[in-house]
C-alpha atoms as a PDB file:
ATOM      1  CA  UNK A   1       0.000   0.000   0.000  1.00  0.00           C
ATOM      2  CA  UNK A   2       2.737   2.154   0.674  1.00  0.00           C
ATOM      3  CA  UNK A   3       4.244   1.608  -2.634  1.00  0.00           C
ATOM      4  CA  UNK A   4       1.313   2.463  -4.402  1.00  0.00           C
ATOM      5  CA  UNK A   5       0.825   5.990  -2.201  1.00  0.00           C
ATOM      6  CA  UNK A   6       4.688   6.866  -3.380  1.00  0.00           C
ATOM      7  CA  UNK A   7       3.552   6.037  -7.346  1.00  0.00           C
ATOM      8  CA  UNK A   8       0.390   7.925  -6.600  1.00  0.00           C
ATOM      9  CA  UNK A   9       2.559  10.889  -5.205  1.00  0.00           C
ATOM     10  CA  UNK A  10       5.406  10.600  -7.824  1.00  0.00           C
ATOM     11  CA  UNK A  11       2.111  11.033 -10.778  1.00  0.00           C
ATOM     12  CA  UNK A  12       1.395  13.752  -8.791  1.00  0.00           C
ATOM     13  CA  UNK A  13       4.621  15.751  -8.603  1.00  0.00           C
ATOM     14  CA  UNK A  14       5.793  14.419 -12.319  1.00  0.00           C
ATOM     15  CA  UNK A  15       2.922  15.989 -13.807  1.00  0.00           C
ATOM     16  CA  UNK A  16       3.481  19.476 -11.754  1.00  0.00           C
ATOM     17  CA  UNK A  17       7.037  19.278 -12.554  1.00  0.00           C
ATOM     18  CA  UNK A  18       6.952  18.857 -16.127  1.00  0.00           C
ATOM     19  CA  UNK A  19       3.892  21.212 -17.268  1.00  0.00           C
ATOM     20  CA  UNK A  20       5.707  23.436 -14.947  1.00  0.00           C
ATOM     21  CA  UNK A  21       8.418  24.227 -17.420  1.00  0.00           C
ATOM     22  CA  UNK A  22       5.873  25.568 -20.118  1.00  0.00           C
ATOM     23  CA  UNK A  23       6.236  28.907 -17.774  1.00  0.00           C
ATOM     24  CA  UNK A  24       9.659  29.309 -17.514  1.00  0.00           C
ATOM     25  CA  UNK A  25      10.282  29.735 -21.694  1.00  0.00           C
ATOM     26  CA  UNK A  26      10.757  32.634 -23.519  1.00  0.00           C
ATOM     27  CA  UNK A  27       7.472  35.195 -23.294  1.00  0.00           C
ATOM     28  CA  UNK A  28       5.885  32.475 -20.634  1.00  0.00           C
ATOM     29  CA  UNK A  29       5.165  32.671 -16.832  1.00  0.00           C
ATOM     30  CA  UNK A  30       5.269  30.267 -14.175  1.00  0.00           C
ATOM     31  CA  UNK A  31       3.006  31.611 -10.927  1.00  0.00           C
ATOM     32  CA  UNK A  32       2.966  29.515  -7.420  1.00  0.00           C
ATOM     33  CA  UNK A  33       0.864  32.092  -5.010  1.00  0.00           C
ATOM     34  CA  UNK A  34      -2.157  31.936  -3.033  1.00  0.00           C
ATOM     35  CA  UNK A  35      -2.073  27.664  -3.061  1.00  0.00           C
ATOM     36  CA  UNK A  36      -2.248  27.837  -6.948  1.00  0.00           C
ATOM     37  CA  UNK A  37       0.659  26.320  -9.311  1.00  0.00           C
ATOM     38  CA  UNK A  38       0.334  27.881 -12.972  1.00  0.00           C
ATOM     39  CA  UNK A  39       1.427  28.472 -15.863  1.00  0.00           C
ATOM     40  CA  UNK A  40       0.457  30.549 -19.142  1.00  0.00           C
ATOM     41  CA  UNK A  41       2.019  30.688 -22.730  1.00  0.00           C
ATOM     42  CA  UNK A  42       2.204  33.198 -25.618  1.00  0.00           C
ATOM     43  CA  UNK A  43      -0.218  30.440 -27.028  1.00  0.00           C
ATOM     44  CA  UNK A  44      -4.293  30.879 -26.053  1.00  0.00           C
ATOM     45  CA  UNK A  45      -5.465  27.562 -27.682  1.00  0.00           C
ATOM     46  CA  UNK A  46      -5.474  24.506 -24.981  1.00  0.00           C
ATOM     47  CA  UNK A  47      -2.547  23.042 -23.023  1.00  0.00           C
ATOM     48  CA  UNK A  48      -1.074  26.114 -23.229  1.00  0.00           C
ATOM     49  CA  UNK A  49      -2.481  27.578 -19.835  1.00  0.00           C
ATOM     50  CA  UNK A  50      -2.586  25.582 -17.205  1.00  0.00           C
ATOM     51  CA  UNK A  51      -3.168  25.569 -13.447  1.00  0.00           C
ATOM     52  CA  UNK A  52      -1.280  22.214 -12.212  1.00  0.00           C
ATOM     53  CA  UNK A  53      -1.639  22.551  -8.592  1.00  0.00           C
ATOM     54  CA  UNK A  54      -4.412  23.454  -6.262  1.00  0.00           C
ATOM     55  CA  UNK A  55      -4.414  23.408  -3.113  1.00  0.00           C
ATOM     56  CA  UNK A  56      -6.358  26.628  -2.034  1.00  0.00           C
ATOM     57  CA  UNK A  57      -8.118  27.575   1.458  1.00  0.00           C
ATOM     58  CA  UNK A  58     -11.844  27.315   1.441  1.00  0.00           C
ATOM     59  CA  UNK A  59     -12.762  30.537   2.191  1.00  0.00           C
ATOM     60  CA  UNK A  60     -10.525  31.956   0.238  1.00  0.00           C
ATOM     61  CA  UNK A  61     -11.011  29.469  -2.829  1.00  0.00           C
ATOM     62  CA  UNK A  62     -13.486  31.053  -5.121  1.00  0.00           C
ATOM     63  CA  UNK A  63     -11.793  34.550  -4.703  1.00  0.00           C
ATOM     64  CA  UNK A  64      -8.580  32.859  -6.042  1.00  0.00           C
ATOM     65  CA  UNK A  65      -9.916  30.747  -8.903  1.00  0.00           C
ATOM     66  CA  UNK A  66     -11.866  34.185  -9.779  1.00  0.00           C
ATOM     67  CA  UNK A  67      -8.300  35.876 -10.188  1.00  0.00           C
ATOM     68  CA  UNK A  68      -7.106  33.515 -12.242  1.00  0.00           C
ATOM     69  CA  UNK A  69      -9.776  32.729 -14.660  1.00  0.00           C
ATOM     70  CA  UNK A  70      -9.498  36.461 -14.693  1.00  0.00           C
ATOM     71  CA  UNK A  71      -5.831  36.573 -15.628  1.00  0.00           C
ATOM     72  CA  UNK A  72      -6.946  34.250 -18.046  1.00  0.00           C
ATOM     73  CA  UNK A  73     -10.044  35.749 -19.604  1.00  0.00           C
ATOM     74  CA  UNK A  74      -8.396  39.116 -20.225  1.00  0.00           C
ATOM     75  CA  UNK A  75      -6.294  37.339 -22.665  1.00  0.00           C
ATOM     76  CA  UNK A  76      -9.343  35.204 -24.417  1.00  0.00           C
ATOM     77  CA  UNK A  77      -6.886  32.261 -23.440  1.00  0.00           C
ATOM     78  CA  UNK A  78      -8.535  28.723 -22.925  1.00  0.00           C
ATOM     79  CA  UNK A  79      -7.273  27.000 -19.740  1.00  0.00           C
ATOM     80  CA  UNK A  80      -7.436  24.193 -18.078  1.00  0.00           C
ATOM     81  CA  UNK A  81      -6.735  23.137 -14.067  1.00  0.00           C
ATOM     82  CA  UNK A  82      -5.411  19.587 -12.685  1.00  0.00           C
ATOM     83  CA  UNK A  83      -7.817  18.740  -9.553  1.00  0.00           C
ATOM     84  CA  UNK A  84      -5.462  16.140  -8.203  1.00  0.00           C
ATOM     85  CA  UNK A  85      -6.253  13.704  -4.931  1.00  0.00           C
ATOM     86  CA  UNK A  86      -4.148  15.879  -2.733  1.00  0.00           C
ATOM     87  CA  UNK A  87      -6.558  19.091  -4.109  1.00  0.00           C
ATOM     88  CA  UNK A  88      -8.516  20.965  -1.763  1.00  0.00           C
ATOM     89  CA  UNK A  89     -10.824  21.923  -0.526  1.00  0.00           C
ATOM     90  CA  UNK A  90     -12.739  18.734  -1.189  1.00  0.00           C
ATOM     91  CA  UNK A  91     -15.431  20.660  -3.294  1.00  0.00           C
ATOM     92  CA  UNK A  92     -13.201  22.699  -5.334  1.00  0.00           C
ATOM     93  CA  UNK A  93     -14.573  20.542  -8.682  1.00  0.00           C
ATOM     94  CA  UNK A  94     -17.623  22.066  -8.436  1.00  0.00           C
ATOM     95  CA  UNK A  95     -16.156  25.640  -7.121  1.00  0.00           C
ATOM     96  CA  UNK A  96     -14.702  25.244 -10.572  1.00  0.00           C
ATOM     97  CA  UNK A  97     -18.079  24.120 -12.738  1.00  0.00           C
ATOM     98  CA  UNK A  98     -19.415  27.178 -11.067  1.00  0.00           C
ATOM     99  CA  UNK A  99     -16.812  29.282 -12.352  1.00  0.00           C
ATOM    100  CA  UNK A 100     -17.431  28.099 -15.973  1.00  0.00           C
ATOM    101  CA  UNK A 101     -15.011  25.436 -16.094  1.00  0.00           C
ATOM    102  CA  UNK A 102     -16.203  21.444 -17.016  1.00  0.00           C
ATOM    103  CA  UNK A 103     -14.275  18.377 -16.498  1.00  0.00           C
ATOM    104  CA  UNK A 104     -13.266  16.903 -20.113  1.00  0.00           C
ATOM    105  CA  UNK A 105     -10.768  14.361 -19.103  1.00  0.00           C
ATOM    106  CA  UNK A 106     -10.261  11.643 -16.655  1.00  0.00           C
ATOM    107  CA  UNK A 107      -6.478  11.420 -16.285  1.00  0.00           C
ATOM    108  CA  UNK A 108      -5.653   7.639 -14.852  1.00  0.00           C
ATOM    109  CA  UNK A 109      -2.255   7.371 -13.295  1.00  0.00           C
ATOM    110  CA  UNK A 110       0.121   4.418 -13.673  1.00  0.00           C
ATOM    111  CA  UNK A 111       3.261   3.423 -12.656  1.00  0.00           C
ATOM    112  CA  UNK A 112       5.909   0.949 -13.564  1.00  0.00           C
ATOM    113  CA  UNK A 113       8.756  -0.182 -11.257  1.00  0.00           C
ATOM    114  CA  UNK A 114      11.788  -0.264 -13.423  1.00  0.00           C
ATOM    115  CA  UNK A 115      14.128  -2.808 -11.469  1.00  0.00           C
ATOM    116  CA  UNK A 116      13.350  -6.225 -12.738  1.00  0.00           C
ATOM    117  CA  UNK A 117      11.605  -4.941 -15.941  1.00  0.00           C
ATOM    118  CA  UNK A 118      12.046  -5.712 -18.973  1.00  0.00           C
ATOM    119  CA  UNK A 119      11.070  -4.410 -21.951  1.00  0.00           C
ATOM    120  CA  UNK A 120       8.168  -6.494 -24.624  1.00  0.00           C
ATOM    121  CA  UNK A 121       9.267  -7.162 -28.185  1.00  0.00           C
ATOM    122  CA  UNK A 122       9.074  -3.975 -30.235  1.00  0.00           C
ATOM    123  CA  UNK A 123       6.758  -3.921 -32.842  1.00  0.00           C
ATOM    124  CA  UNK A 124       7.859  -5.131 -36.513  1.00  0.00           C
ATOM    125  CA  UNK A 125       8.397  -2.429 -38.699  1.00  0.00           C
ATOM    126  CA  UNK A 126       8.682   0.446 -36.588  1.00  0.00           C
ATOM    127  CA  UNK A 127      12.045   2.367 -35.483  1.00  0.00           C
ATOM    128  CA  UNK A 128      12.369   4.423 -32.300  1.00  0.00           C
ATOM    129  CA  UNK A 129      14.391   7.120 -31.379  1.00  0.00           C
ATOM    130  CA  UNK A 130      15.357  10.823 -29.938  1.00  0.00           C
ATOM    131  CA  UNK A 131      14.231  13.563 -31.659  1.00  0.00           C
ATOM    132  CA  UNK A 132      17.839  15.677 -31.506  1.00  0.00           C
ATOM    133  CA  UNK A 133      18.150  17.371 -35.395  1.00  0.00           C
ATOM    134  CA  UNK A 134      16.195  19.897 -36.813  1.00  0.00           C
ATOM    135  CA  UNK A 135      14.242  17.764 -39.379  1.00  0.00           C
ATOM    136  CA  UNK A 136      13.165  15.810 -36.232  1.00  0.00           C
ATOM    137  CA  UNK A 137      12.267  18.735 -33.985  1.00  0.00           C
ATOM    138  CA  UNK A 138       9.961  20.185 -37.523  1.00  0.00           C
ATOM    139  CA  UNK A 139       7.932  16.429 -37.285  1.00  0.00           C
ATOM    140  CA  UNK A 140       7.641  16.410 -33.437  1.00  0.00           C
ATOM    141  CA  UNK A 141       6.170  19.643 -33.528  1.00  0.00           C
ATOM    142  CA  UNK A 142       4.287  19.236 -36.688  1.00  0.00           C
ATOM    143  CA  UNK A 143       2.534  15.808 -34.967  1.00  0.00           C
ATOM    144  CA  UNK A 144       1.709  18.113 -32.097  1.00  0.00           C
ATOM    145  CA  UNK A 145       0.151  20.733 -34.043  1.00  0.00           C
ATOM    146  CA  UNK A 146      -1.870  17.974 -35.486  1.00  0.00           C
ATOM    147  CA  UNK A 147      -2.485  15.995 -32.205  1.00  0.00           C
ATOM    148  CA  UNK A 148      -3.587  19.351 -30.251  1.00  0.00           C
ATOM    149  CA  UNK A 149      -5.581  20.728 -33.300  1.00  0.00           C
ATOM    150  CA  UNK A 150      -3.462  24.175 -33.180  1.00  0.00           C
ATOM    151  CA  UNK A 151      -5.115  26.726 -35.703  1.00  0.00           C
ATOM    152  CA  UNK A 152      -2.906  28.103 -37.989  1.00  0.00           C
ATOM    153  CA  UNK A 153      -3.234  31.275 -36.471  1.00  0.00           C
ATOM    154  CA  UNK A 154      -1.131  30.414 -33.341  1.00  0.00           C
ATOM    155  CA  UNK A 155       0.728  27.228 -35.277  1.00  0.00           C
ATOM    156  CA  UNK A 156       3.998  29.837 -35.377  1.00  0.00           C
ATOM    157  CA  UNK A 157       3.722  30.534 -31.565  1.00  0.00           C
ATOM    158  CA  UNK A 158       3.962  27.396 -30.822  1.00  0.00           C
ATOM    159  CA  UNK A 159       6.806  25.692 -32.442  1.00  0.00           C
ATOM    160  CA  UNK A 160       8.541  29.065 -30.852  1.00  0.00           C
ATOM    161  CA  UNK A 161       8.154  27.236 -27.884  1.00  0.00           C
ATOM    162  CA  UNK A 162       9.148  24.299 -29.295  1.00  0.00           C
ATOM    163  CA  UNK A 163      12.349  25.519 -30.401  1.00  0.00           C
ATOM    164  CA  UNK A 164      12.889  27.017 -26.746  1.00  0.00           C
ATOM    165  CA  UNK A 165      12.747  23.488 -25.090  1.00  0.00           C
ATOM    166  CA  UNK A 166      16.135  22.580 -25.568  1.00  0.00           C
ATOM    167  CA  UNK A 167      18.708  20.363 -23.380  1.00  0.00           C
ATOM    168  CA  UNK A 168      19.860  22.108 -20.190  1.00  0.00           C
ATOM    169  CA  UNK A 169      16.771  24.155 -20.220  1.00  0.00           C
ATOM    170  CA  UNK A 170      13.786  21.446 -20.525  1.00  0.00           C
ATOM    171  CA  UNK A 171      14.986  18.462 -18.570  1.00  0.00           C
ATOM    172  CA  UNK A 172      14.260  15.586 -20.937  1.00  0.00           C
ATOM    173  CA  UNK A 173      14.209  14.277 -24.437  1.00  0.00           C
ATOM    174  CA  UNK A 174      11.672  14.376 -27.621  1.00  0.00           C
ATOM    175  CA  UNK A 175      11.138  10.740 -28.844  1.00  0.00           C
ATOM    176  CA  UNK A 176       9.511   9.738 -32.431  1.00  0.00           C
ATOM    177  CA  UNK A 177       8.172   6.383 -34.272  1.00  0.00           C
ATOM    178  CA  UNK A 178       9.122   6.227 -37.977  1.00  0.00           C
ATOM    179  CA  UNK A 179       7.224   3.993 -40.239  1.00  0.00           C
ATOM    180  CA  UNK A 180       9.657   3.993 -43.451  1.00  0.00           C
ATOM    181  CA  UNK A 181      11.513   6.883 -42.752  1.00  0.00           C
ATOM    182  CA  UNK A 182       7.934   8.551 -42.083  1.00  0.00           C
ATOM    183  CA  UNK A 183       7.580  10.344 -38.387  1.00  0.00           C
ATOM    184  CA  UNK A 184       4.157   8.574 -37.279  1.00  0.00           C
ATOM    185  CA  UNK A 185       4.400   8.829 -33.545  1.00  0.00           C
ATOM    186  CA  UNK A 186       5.709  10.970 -31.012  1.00  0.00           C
ATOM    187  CA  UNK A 187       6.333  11.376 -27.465  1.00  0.00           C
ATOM    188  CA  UNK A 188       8.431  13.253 -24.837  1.00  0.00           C
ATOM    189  CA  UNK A 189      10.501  11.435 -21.748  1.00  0.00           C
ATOM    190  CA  UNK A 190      10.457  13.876 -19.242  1.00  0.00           C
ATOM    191  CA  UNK A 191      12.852  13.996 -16.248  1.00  0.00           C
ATOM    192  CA  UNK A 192      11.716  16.654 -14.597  1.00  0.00           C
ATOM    193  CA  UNK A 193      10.380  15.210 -11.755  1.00  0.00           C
ATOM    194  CA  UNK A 194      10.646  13.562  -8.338  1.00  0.00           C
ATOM    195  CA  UNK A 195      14.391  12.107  -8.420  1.00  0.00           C
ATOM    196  CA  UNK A 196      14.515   8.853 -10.014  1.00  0.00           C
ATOM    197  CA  UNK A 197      11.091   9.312 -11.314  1.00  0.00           C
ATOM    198  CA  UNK A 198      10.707   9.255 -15.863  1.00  0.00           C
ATOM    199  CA  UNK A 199       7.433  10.427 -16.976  1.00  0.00           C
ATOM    200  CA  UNK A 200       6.043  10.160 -20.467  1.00  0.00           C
ATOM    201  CA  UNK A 201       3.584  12.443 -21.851  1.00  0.00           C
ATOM    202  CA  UNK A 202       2.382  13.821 -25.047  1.00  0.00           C
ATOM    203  CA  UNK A 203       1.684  10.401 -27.218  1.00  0.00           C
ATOM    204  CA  UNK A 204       0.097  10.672 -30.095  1.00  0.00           C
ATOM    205  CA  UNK A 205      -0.118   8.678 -33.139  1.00  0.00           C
ATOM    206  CA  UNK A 206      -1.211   9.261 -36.943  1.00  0.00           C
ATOM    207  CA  UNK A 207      -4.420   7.718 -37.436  1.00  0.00           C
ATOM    208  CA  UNK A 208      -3.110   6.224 -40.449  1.00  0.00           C
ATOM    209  CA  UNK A 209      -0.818   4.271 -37.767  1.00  0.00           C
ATOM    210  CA  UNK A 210      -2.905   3.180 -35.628  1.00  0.00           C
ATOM    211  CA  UNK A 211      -2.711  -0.285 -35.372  1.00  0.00           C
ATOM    212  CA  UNK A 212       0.800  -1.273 -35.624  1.00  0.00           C
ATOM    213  CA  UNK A 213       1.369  -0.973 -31.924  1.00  0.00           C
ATOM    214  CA  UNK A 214       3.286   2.611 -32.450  1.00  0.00           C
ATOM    215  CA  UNK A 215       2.276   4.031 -29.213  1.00  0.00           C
ATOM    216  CA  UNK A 216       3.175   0.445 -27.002  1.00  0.00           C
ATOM    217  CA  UNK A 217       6.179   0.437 -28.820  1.00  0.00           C
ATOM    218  CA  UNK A 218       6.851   3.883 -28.062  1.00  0.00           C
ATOM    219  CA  UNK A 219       6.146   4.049 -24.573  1.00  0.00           C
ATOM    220  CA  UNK A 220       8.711   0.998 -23.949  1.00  0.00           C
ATOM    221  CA  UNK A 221      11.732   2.511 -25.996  1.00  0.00           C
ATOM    222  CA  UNK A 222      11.453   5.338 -23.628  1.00  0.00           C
ATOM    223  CA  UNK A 223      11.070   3.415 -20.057  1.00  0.00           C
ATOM    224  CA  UNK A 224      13.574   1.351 -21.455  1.00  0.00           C
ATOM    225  CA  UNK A 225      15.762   4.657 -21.638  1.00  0.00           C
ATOM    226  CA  UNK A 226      14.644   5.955 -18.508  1.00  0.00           C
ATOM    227  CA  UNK A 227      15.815   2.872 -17.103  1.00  0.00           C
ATOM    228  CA  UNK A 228      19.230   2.921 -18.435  1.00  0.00           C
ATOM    229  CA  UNK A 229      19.260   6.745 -17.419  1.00  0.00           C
ATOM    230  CA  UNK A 230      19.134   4.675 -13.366  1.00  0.00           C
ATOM    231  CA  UNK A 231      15.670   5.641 -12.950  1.00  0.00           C
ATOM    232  CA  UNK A 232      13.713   3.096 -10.351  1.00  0.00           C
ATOM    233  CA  UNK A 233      10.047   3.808 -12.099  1.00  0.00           C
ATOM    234  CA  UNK A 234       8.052   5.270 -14.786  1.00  0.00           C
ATOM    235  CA  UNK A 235       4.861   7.132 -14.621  1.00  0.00           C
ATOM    236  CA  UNK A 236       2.361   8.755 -16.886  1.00  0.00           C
ATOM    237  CA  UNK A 237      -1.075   9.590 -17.366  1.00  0.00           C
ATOM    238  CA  UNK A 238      -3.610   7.727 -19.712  1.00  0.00           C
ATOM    239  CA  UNK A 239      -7.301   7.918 -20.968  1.00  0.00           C
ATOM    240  CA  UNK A 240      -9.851   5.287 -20.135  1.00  0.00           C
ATOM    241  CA  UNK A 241      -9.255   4.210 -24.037  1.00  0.00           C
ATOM    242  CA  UNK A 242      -5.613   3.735 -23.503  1.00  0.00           C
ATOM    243  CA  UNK A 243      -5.363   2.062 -20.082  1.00  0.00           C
ATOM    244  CA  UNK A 244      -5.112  -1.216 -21.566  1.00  0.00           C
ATOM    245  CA  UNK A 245      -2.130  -0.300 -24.060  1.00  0.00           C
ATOM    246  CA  UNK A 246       0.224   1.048 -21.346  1.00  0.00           C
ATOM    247  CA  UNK A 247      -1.009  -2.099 -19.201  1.00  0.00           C
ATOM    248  CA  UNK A 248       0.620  -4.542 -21.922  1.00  0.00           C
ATOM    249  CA  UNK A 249       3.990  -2.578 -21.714  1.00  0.00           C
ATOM    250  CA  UNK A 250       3.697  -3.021 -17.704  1.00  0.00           C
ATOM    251  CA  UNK A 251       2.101   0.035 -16.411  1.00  0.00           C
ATOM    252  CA  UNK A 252      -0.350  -0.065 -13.592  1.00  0.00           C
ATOM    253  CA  UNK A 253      -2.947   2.248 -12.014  1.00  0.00           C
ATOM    254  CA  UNK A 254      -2.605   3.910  -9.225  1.00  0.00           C
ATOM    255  CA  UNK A 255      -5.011   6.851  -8.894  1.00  0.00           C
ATOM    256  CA  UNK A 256      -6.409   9.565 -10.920  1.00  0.00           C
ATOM    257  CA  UNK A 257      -7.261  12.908 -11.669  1.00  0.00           C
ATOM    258  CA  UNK A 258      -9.751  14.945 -13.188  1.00  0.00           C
ATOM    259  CA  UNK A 259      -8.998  17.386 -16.034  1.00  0.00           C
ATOM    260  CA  UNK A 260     -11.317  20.764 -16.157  1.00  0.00           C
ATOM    261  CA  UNK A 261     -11.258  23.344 -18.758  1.00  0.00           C
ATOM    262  CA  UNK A 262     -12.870  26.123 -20.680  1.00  0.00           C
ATOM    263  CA  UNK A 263     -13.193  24.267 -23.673  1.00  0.00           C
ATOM    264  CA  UNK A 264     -13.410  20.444 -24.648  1.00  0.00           C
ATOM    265  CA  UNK A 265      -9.743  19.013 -25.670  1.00  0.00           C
ATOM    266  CA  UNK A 266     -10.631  18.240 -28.955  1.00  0.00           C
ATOM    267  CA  UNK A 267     -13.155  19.111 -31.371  1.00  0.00           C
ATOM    268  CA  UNK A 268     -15.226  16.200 -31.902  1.00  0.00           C
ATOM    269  CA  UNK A 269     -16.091  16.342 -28.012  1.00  0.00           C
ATOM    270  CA  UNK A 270     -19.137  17.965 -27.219  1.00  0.00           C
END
């Protein structure tokens, strides 16, 4: 039980860590005040402003969320806020429903103990690696423009931050799947966490891959990495949809958390 409250905890701080860093670029700003961990980017389409943390006093809860969707507002900048296990107060979901926000996502944490792991066989056909070169860093963003629906009006602003999350700055490493040369997958091992702790977040895959094990394949080049790198377990974050996938690779749940937001993730959600 213990183990599993450390892997729920590592999620946890991982995920604070890492989305953390989207403040601290170039034109970016990274707030911790009043209970609140956030961040905001040149960029007003979603992730791009995020609150991470919240652990607010109830009477002062509303008055805080109020300044922030503020902050927010002023700059027509969709948001969304991480309501953790460790968030309070207890009601603060539906502190933020009343301030406009709804919960899109269900974020289930898993964990993987890296000691006596090893990794499954990767899938035929498909090569793994870090995205280090330019041509790479073009694909990785171009699959997130794609993944994250960016409109082309704020497609620019984002590979700018892109190009700003470079080694000694961002700690971790952009990974990619190539189908015959082709970039078809992508993904980002994260380090930026507890110590000890790899996290893996961003995978996405292009529909016409789907199906040839990309993102399983994926997910174990980089714990196998993070594993080489002397780390003593994994974490992410997965969908309901995707449980399963990371489950075959050797993740396993641990908790969750709920996603709200001022708009739905992606468009075909209502």
């Amino acid at each position: 039980m213990m183990a599993r409250m450390g892997a729920l905890e590592d999620c946890e701080e991982a995920l604070v860590a890492h989305w953390s860093q989207l403040g601290r670029l170039p034109g970016s700003r990274l707030h911790a005040d009043d209970g609140l961990v956030w961040f905001e980017t040149p960029v007003r389409h979603l992730p791009y402003n995020g609150v991470v943390r919240i652990r607010l006093d109830a009477d002062m809860a509303d008055r805080a969320i109020a300044r922030v969707m503020g902050r927010f507002a002023v700059r027509h900048a969709d948001c969304w806020w991480a309501v953790h296990p460790s968030a309070t107060p207890p009601d603060v979901g539906e502190r933020l429903a009343a301030a406009g926000l709804k919960p899109v996502e269900r974020m289930n944490f898993m964990a993987l103990e890296l000691g006596d792991w090893r990794p499954p066989a990767a899938p035929s056909g498909v090569v793994f690696g870090t995205a280090e070169d330019e041509a790479a860093l073009r694909a990785y963003t171009e699959l997130t423009l794609l993944y994250w629906e960016i409109p082309e009006e704020e497609q620019e602003a984002v590979a700018e931050l892109h190009r700003a999350i470079v080694p000694g700055r961002f700690p971790g490493m952009r990974w990619l799947a190539r189908i015959d040369g082709e970039p078809v997958g992508k993904a980002y091992l994260s380090l930026a966490g507890p110590p000890g702790v790899a996290s893996i977040y961003g995978m996405s895959v292009r529909p016409e891959a789907r199906g040839r094990h990309v993102a399983s394949g994926l997910t174990a080049a980089m714990t196998a990495r993070a594993q080489a790198l002397g780390c003593h377990r994994a974490v992410l974050h997965a969908t309901d949809m995707a449980v399963g996938l990371y489950a075959r690779v050797g993740f396993s749940p641990c908790g969750s958390a709920t996603i709200f937001a001022t708009a739905p993730v992606w468009s075909e959600e209502d």
